[in-house]
N, C-alpha and C. Protein backbone atom coordinates (compact mmCIF):
# COMPACT_ATOMS: atom_id res chain seq x y z
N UNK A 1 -49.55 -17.35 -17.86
CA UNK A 1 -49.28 -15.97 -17.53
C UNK A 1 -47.80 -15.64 -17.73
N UNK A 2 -47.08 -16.53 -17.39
CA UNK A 2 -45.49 -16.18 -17.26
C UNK A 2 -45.31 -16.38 -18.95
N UNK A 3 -45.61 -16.96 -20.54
CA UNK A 3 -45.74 -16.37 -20.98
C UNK A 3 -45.83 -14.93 -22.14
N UNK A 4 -46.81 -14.62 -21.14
CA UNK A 4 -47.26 -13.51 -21.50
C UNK A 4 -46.06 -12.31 -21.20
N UNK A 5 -45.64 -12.37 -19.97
CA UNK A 5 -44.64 -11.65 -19.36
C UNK A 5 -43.62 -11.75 -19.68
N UNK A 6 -43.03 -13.13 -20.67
CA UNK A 6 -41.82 -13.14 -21.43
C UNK A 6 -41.86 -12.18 -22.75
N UNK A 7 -43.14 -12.32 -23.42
CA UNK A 7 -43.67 -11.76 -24.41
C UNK A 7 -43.39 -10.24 -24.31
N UNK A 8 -43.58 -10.26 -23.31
CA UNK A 8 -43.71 -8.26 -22.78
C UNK A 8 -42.16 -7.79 -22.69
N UNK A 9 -41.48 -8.75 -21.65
CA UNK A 9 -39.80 -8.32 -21.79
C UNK A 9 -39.34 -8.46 -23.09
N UNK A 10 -39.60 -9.14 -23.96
CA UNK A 10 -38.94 -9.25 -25.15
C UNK A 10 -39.08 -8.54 -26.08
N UNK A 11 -40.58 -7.74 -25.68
CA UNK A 11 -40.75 -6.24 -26.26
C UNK A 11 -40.31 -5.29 -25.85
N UNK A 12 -40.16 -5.28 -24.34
CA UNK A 12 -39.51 -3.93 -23.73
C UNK A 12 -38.34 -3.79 -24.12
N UNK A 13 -37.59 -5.09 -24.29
CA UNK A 13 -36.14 -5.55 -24.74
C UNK A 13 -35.84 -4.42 -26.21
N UNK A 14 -36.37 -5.22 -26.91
CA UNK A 14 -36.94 -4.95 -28.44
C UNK A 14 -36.40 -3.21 -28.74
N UNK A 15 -37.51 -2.28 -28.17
CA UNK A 15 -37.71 -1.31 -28.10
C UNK A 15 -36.56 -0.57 -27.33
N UNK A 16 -35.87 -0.88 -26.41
CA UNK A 16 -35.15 0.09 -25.71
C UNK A 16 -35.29 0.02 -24.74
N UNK A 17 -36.33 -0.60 -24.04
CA UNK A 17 -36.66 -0.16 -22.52
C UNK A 17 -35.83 -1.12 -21.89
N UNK A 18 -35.25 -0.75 -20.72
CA UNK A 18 -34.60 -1.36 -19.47
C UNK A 18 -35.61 -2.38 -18.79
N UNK A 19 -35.27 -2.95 -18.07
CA UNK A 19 -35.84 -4.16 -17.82
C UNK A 19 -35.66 -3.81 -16.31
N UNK A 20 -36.91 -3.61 -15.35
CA UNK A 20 -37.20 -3.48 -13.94
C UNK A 20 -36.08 -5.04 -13.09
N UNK A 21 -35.46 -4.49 -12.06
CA UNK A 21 -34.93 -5.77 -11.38
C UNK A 21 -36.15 -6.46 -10.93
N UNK A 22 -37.81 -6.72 -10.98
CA UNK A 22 -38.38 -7.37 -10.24
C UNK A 22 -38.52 -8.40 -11.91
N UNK A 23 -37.89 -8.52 -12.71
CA UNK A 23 -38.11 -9.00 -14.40
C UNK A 23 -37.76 -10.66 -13.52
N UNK A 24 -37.09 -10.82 -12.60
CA UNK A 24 -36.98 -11.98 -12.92
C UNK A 24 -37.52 -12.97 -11.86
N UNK A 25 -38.36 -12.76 -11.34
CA UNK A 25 -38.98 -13.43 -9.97
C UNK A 25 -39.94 -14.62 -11.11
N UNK A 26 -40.08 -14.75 -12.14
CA UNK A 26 -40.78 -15.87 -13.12
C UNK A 26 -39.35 -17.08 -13.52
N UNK A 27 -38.08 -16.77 -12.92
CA UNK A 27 -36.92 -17.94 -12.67
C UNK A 27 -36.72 -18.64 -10.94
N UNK A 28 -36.34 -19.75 -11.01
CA UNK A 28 -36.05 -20.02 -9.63
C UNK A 28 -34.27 -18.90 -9.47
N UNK A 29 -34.02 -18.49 -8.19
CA UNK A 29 -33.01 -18.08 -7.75
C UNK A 29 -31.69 -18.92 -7.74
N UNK A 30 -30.76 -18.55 -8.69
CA UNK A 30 -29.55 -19.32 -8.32
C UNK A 30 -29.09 -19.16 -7.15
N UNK A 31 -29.06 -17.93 -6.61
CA UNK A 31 -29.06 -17.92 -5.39
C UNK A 31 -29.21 -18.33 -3.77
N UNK A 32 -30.43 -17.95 -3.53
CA UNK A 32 -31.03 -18.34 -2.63
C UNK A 32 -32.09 -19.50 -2.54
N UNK A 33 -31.81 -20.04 -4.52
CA UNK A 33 -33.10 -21.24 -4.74
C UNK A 33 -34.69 -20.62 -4.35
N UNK A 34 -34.92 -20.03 -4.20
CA UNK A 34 -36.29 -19.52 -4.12
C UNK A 34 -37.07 -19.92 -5.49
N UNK A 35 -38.36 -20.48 -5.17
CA UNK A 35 -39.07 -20.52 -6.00
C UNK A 35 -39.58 -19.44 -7.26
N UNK A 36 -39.59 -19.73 -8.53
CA UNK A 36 -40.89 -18.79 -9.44
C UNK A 36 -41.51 -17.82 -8.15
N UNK A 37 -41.97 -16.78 -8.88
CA UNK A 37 -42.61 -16.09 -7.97
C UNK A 37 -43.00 -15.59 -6.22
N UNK A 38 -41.30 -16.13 -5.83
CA UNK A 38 -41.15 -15.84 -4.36
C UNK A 38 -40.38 -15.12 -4.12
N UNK A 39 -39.82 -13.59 -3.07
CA UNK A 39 -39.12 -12.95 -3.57
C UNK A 39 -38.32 -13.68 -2.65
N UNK A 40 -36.62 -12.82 -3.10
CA UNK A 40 -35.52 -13.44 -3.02
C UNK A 40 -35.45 -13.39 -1.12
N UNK A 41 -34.56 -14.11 -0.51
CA UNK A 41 -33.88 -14.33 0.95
C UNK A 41 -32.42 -14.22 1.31
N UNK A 42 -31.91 -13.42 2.00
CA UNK A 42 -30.57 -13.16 2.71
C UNK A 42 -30.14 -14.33 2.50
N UNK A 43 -29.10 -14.55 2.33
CA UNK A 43 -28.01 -15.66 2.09
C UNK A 43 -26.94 -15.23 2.73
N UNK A 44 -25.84 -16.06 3.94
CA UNK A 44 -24.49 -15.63 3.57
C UNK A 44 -23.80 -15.33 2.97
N UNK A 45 -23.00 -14.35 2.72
CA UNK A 45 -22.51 -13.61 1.98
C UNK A 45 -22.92 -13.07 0.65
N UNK A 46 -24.31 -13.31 0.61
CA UNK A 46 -25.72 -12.88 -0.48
C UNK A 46 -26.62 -11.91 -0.13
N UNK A 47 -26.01 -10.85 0.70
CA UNK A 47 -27.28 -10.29 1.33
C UNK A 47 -28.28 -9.24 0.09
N UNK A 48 -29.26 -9.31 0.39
CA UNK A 48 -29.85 -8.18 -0.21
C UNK A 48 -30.24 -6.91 -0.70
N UNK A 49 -29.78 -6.41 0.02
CA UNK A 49 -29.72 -4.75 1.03
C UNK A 49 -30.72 -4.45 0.66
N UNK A 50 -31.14 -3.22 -0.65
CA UNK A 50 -32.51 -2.69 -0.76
C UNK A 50 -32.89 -3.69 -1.91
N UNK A 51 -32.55 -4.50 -2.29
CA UNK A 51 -33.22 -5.16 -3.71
C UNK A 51 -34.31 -5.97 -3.28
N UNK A 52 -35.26 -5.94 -3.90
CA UNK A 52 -36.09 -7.87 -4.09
C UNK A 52 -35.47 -9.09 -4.39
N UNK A 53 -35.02 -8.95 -5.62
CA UNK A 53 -34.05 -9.99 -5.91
C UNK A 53 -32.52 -9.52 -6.04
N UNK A 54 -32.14 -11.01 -5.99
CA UNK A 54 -30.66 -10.67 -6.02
C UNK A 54 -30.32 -10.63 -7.37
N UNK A 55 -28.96 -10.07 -7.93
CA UNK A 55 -28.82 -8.95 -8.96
C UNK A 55 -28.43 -10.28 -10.10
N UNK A 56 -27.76 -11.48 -9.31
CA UNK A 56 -27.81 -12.59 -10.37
C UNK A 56 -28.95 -12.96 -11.03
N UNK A 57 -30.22 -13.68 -10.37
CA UNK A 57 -31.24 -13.67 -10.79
C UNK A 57 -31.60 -12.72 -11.99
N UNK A 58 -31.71 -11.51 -11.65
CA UNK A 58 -31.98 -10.79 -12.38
C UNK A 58 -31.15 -10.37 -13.95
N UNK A 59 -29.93 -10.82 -13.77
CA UNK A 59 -29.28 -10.98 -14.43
C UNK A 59 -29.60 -12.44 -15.71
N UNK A 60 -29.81 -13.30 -14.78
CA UNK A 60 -30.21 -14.71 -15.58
C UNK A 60 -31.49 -14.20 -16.34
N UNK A 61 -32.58 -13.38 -15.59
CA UNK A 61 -33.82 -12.99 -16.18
C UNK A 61 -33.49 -12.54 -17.56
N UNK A 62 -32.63 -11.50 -17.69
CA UNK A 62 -32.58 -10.55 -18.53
C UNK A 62 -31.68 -11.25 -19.92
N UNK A 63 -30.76 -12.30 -19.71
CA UNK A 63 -30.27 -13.21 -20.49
C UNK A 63 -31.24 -14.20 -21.35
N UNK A 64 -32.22 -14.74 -20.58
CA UNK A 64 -33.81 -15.10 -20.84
C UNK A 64 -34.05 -14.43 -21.85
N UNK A 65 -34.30 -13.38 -21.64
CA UNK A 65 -35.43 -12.69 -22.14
C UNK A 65 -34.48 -12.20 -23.35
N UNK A 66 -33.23 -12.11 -23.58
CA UNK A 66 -32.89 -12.33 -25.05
C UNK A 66 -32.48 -13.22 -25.45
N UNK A 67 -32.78 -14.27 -25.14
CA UNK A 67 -32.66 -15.95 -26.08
C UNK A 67 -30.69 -16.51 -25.52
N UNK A 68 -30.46 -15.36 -24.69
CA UNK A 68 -28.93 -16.13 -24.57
C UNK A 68 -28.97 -17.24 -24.02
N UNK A 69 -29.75 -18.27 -23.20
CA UNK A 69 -29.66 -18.95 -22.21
C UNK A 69 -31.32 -19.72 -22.14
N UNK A 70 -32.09 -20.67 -22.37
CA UNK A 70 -33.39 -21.47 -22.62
C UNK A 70 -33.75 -21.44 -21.41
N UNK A 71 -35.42 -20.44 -21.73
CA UNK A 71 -36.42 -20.20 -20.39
C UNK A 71 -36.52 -21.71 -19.55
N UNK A 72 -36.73 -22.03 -18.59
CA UNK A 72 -37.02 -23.41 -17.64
C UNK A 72 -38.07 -24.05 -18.41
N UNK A 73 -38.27 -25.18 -18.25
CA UNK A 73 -39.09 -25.93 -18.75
C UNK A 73 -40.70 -25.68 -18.74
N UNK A 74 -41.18 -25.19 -17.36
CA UNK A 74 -42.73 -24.54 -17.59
C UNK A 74 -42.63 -23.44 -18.49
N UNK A 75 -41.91 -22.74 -19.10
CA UNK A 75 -41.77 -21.75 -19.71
C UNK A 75 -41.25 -21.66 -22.12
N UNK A 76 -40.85 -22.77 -21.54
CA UNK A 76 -40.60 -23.20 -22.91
C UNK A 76 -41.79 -23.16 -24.01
């Protein structure tokens, strides 16, 4: 499934479209280490405020998803 969902960002990519901050919950969190598919957790001096994930994550997602940086190994 995850994928499939790389497949899809790399089209949304492709095309123009912006990439939702929930793009990267298919990486573990540098952050808070949270698993694939768990959303992100308050950290000291990491807090969340209104996000799901934290903005690094999402950041790493979006690097992913244009080849800057090699998806994790289930993902390869």
């Amino acid at each position: 499934m995850y994928h499939s969902i790389v497949k899809i960002g790399r089209a949304a990519l492709a095309q123009g479209v912006e990439l939702v901050p929930s793009s990267g919950q298919f990486l573990e969190c540098p952050v808070c280490e949270v698993l694939p598919g768990q959303r992100c957790v308050n950290v000291p001096k990491h807090p969340l405020e209104d996000n799901v994930l934290h903005v690094e994550r999402t950041e790493l997602a979006e690097k992913a998803l244009r080849g800057e940086i090699p998806f994790p190994i289930p993902l390869r």
